[in-house]
PDB file of N, CA and C in Angstrom:
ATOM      1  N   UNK A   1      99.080  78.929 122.787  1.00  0.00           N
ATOM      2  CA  UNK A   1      98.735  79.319 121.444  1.00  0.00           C
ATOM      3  C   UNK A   1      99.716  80.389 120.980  1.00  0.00           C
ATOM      4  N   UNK A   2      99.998  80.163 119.942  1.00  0.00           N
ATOM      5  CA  UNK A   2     101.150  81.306 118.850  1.00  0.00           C
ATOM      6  C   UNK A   2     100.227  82.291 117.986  1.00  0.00           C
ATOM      7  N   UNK A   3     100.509  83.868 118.486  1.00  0.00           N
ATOM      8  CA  UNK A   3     100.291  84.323 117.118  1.00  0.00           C
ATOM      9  C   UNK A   3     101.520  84.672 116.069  1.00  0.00           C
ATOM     10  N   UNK A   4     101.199  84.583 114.662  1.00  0.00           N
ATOM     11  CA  UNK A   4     102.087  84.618 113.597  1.00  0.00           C
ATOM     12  C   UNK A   4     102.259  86.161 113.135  1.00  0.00           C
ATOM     13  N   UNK A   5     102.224  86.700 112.935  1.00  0.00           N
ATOM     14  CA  UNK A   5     102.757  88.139 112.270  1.00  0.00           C
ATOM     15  C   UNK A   5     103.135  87.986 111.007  1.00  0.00           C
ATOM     16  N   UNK A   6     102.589  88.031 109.835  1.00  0.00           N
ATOM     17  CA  UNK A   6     103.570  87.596 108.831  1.00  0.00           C
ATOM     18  C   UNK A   6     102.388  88.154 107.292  1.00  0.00           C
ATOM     19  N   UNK A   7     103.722  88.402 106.488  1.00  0.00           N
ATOM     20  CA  UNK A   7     103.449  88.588 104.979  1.00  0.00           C
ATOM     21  C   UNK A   7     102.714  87.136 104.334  1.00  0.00           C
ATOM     22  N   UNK A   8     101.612  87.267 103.281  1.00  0.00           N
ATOM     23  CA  UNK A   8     101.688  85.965 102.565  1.00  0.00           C
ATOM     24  C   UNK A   8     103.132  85.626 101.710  1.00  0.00           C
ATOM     25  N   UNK A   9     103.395  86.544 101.457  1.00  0.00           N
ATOM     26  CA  UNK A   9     104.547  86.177 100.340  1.00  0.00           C
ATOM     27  C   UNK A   9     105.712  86.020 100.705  1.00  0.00           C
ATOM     28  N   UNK A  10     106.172  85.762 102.440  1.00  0.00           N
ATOM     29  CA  UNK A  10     107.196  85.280 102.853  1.00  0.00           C
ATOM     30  C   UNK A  10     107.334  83.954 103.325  1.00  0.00           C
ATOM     31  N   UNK A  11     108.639  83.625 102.788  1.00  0.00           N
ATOM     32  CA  UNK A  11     108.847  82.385 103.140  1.00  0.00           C
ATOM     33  C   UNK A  11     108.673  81.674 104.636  1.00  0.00           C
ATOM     34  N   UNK A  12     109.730  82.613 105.155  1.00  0.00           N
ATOM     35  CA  UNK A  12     109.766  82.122 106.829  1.00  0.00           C
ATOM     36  C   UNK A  12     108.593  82.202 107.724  1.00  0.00           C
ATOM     37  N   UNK A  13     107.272  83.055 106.864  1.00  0.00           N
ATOM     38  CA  UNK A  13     105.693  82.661 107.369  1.00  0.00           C
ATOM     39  C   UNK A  13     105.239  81.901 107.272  1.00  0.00           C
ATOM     40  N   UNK A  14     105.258  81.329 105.690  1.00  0.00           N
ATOM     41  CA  UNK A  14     104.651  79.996 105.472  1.00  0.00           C
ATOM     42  C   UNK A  14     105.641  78.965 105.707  1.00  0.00           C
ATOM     43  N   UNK A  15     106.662  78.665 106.442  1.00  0.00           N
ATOM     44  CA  UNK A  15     106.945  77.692 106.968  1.00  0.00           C
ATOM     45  C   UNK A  15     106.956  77.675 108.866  1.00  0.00           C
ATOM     46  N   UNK A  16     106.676  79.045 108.959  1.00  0.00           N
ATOM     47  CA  UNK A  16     106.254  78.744 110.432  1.00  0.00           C
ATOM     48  C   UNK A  16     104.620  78.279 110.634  1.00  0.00           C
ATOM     49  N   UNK A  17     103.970  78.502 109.619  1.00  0.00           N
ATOM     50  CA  UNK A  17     102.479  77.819 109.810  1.00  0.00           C
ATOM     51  C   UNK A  17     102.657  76.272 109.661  1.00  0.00           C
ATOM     52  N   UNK A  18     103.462  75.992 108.435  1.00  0.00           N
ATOM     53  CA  UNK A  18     103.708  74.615 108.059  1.00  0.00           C
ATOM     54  C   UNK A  18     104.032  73.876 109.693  1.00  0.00           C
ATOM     55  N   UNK A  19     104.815  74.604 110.422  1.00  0.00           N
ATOM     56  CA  UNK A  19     105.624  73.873 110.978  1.00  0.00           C
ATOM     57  C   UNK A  19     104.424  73.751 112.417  1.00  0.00           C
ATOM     58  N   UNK A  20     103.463  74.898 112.629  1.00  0.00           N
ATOM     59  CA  UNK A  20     102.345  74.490 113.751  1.00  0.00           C
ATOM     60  C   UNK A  20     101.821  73.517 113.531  1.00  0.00           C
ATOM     61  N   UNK A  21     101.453  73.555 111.857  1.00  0.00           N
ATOM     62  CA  UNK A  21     100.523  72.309 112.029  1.00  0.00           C
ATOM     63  C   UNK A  21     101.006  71.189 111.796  1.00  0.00           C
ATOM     64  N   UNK A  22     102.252  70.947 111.794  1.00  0.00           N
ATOM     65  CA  UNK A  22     103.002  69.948 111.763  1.00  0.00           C
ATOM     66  C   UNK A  22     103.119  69.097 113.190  1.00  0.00           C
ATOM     67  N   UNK A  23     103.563  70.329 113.783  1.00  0.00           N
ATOM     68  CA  UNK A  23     103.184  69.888 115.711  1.00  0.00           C
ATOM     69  C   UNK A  23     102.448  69.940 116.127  1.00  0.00           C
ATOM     70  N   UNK A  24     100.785  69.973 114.826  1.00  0.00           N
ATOM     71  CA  UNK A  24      99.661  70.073 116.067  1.00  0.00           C
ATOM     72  C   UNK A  24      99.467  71.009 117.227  1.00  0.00           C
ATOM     73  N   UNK A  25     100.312  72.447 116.952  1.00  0.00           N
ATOM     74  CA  UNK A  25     100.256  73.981 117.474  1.00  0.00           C
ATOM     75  C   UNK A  25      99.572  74.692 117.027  1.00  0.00           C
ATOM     76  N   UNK A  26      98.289  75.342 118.058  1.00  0.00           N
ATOM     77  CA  UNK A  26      97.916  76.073 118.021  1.00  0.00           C
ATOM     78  C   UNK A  26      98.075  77.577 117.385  1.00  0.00           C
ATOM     79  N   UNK A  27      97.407  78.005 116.414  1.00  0.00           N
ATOM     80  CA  UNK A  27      97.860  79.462 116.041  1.00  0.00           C
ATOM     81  C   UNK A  27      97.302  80.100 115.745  1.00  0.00           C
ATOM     82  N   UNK A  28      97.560  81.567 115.392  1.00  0.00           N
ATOM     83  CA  UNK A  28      96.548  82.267 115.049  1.00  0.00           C
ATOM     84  C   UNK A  28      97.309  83.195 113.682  1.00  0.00           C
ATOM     85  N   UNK A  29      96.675  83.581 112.923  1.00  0.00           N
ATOM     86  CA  UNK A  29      97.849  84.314 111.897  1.00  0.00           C
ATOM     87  C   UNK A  29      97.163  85.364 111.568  1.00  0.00           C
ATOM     88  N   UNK A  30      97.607  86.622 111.070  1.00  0.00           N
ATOM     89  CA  UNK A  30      97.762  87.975 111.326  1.00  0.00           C
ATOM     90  C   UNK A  30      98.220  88.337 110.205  1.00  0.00           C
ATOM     91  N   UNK A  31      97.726  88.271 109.040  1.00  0.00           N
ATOM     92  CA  UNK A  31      98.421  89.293 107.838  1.00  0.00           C
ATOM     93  C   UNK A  31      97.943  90.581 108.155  1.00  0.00           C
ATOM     94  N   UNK A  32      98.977  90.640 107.907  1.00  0.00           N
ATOM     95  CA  UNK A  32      99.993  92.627 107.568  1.00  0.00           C
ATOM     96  C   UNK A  32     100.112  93.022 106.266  1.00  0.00           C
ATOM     97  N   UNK A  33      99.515  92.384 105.277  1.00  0.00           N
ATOM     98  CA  UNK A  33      99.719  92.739 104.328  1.00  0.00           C
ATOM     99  C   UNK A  33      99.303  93.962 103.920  1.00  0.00           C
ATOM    100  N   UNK A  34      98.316  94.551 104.443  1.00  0.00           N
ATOM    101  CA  UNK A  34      97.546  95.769 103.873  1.00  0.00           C
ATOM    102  C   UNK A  34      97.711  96.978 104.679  1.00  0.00           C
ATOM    103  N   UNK A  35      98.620  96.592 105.525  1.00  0.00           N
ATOM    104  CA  UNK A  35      99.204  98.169 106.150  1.00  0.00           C
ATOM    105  C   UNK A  35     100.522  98.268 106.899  1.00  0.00           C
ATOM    106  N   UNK A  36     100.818  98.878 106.000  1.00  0.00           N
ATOM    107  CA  UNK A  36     102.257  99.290 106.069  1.00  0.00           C
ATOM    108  C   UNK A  36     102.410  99.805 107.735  1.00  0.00           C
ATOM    109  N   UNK A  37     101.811 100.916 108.096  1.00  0.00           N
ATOM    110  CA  UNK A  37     101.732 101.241 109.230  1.00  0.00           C
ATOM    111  C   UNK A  37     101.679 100.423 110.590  1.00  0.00           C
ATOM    112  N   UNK A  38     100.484  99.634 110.513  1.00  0.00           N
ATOM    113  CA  UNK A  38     100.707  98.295 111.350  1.00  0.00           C
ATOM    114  C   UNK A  38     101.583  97.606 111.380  1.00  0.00           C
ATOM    115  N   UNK A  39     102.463  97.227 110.220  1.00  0.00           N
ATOM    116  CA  UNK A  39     103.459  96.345 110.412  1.00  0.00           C
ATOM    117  C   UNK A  39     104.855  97.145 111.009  1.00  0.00           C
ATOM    118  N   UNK A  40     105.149  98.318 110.922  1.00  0.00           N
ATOM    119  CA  UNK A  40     105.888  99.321 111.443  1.00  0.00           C
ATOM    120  C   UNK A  40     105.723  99.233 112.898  1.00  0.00           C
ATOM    121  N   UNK A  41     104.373  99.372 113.154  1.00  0.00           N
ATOM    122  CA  UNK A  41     103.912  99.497 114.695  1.00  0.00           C
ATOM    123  C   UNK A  41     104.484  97.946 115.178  1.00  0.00           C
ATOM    124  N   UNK A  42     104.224  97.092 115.180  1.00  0.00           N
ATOM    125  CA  UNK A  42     104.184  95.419 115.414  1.00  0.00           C
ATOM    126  C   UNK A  42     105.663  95.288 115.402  1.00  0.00           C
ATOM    127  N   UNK A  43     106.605  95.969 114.914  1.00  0.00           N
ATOM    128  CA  UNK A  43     108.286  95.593 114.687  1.00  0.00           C
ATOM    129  C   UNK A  43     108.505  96.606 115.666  1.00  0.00           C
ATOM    130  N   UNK A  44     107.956  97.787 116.104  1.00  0.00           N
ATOM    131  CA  UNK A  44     108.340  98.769 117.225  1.00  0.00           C
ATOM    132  C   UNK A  44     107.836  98.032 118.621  1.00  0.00           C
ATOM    133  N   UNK A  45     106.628  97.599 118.522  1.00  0.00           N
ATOM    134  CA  UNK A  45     106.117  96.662 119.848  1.00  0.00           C
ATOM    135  C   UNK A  45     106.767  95.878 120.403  1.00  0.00           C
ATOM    136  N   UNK A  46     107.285  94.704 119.091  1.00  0.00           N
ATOM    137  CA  UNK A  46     108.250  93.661 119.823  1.00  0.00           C
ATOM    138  C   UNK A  46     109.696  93.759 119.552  1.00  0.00           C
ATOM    139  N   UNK A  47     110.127  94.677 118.950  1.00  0.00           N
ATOM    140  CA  UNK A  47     111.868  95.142 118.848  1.00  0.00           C
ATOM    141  C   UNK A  47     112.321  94.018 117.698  1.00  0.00           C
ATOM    142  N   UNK A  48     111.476  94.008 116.903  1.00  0.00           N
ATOM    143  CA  UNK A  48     111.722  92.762 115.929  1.00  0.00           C
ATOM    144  C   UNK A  48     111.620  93.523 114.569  1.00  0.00           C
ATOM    145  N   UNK A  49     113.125  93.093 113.902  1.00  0.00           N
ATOM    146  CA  UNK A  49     112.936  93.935 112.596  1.00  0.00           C
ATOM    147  C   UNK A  49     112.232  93.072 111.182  1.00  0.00           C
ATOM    148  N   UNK A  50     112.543  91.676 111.379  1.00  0.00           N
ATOM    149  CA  UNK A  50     111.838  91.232 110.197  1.00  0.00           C
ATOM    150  C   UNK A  50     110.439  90.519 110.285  1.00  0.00           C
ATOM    151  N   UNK A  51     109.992  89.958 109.387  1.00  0.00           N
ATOM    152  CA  UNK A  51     108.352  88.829 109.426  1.00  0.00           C
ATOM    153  C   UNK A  51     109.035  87.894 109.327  1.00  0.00           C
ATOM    154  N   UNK A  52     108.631  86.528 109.975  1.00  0.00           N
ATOM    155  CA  UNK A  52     107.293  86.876 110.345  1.00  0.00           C
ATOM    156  C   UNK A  52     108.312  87.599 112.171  1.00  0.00           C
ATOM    157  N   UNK A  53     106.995  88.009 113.171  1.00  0.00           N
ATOM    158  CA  UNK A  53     106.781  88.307 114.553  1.00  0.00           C
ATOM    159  C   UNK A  53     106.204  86.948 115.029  1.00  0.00           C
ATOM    160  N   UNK A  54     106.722  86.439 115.830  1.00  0.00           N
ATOM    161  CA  UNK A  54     106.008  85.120 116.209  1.00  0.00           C
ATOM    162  C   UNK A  54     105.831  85.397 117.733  1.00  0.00           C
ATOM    163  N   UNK A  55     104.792  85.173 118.695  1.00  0.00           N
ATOM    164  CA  UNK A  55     104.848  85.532 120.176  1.00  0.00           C
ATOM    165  C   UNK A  55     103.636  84.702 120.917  1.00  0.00           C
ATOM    166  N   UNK A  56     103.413  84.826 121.713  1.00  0.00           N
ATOM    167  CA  UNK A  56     103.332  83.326 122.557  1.00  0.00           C
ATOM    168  C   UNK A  56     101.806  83.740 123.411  1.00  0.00           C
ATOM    169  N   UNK A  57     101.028  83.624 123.411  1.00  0.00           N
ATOM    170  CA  UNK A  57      99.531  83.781 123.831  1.00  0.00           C
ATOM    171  C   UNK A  57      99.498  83.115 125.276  1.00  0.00           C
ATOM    172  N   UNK A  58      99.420  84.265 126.289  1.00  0.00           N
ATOM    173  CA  UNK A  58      99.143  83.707 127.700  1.00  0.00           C
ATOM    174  C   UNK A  58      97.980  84.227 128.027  1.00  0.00           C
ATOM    175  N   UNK A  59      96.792  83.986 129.239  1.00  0.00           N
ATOM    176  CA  UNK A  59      96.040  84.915 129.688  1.00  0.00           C
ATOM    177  C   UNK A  59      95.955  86.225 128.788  1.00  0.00           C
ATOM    178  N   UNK A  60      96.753  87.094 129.951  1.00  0.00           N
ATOM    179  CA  UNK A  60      96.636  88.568 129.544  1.00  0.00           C
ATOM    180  C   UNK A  60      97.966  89.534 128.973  1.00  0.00           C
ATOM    181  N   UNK A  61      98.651  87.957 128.225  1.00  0.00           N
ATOM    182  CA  UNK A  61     100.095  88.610 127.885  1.00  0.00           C
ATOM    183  C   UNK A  61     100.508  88.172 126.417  1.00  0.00           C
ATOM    184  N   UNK A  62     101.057  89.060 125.804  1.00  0.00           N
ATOM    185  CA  UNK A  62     101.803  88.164 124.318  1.00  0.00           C
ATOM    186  C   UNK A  62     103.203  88.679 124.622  1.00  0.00           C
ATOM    187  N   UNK A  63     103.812  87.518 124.766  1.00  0.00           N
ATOM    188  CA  UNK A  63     105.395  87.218 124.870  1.00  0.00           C
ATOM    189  C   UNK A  63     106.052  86.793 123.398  1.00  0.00           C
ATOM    190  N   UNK A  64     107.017  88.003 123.132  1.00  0.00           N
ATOM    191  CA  UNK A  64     107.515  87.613 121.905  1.00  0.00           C
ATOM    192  C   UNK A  64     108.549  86.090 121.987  1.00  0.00           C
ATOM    193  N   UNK A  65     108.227  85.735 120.810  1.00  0.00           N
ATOM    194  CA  UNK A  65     108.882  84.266 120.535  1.00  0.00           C
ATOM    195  C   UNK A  65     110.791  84.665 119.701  1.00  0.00           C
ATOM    196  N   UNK A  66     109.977  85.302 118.765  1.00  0.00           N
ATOM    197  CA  UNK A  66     111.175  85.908 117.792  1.00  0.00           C
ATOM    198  C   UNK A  66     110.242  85.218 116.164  1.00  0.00           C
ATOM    199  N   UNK A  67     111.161  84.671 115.285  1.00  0.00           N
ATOM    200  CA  UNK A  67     111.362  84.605 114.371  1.00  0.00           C
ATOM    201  C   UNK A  67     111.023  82.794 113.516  1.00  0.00           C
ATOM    202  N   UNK A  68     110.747  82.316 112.445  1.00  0.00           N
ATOM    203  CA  UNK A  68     110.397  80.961 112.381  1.00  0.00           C
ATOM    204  C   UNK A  68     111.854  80.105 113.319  1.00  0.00           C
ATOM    205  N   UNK A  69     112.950  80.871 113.118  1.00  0.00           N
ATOM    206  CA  UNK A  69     113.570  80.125 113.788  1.00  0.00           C
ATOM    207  C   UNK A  69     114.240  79.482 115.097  1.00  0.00           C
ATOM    208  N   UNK A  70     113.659  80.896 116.199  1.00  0.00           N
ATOM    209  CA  UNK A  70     113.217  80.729 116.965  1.00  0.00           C
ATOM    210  C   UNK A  70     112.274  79.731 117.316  1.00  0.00           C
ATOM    211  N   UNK A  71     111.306  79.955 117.014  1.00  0.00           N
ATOM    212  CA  UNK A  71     109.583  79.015 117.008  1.00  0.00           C
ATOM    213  C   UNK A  71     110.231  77.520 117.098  1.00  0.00           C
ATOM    214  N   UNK A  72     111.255  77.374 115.496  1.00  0.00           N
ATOM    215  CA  UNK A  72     111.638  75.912 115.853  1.00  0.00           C
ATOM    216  C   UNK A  72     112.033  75.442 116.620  1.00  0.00           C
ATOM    217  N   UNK A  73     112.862  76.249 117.279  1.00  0.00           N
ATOM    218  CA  UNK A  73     113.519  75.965 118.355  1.00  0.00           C
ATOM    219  C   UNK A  73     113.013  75.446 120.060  1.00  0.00           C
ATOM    220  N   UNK A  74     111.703  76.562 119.951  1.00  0.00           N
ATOM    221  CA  UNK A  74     111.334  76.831 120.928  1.00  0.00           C
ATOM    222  C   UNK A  74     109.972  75.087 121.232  1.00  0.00           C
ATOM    223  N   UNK A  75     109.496  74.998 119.830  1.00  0.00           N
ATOM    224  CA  UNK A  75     108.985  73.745 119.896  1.00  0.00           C
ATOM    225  C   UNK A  75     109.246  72.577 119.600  1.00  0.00           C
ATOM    226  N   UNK A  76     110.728  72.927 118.898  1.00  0.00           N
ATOM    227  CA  UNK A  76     111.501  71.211 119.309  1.00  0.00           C
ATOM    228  C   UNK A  76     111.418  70.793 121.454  1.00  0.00           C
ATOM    229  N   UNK A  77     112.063  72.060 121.788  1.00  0.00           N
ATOM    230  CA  UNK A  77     112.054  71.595 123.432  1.00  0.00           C
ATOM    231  C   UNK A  77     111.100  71.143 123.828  1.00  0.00           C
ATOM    232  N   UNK A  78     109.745  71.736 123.496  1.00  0.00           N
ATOM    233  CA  UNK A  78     107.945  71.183 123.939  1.00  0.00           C
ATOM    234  C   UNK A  78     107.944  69.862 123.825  1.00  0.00           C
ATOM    235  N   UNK A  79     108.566  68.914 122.682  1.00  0.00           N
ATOM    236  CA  UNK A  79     107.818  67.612 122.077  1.00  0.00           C
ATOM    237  C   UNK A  79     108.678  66.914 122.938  1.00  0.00           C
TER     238      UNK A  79
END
């Protein structure tokens, strides 16, 4: 399962959702819209400067993915 990190009003969010449910991927999404602070914190956590944060749901771990274009990448190899 993916969580998303992301603005509504960015593009590269709403095409990384487009693109889960396109592959029938699991996700979870996370607007940031309403605090500035959190989203500061979330780009210091994973060393990631823009939205969306995309990262990878294990057990007891979230592994950053990177970016929608990453993601594509990462689930073209899956199929």
């Amino acid at each position: 399962m993916y969580m998303i990190y992301g603005v509504t009003d960015c593009p590269h969010c709403l095409r990384a959702q487009a693109l889960c449910m396109e592959k029938d991927v699991e996700y979870v999404w996370v607007s940031m819209d309403w605090s500035k602070t959190y989203r500061e914190k979330k780009k210091k956590q994973f060393k990631w400067k823009t939205y969306p944060i995309i990262t990878r749901l294990h057990p007891y771990v979230e592994d950053l993915v990177g970016g929608f274009d990453e993601l594509s990448e990462v689930l073209s190899l899956e199929q």
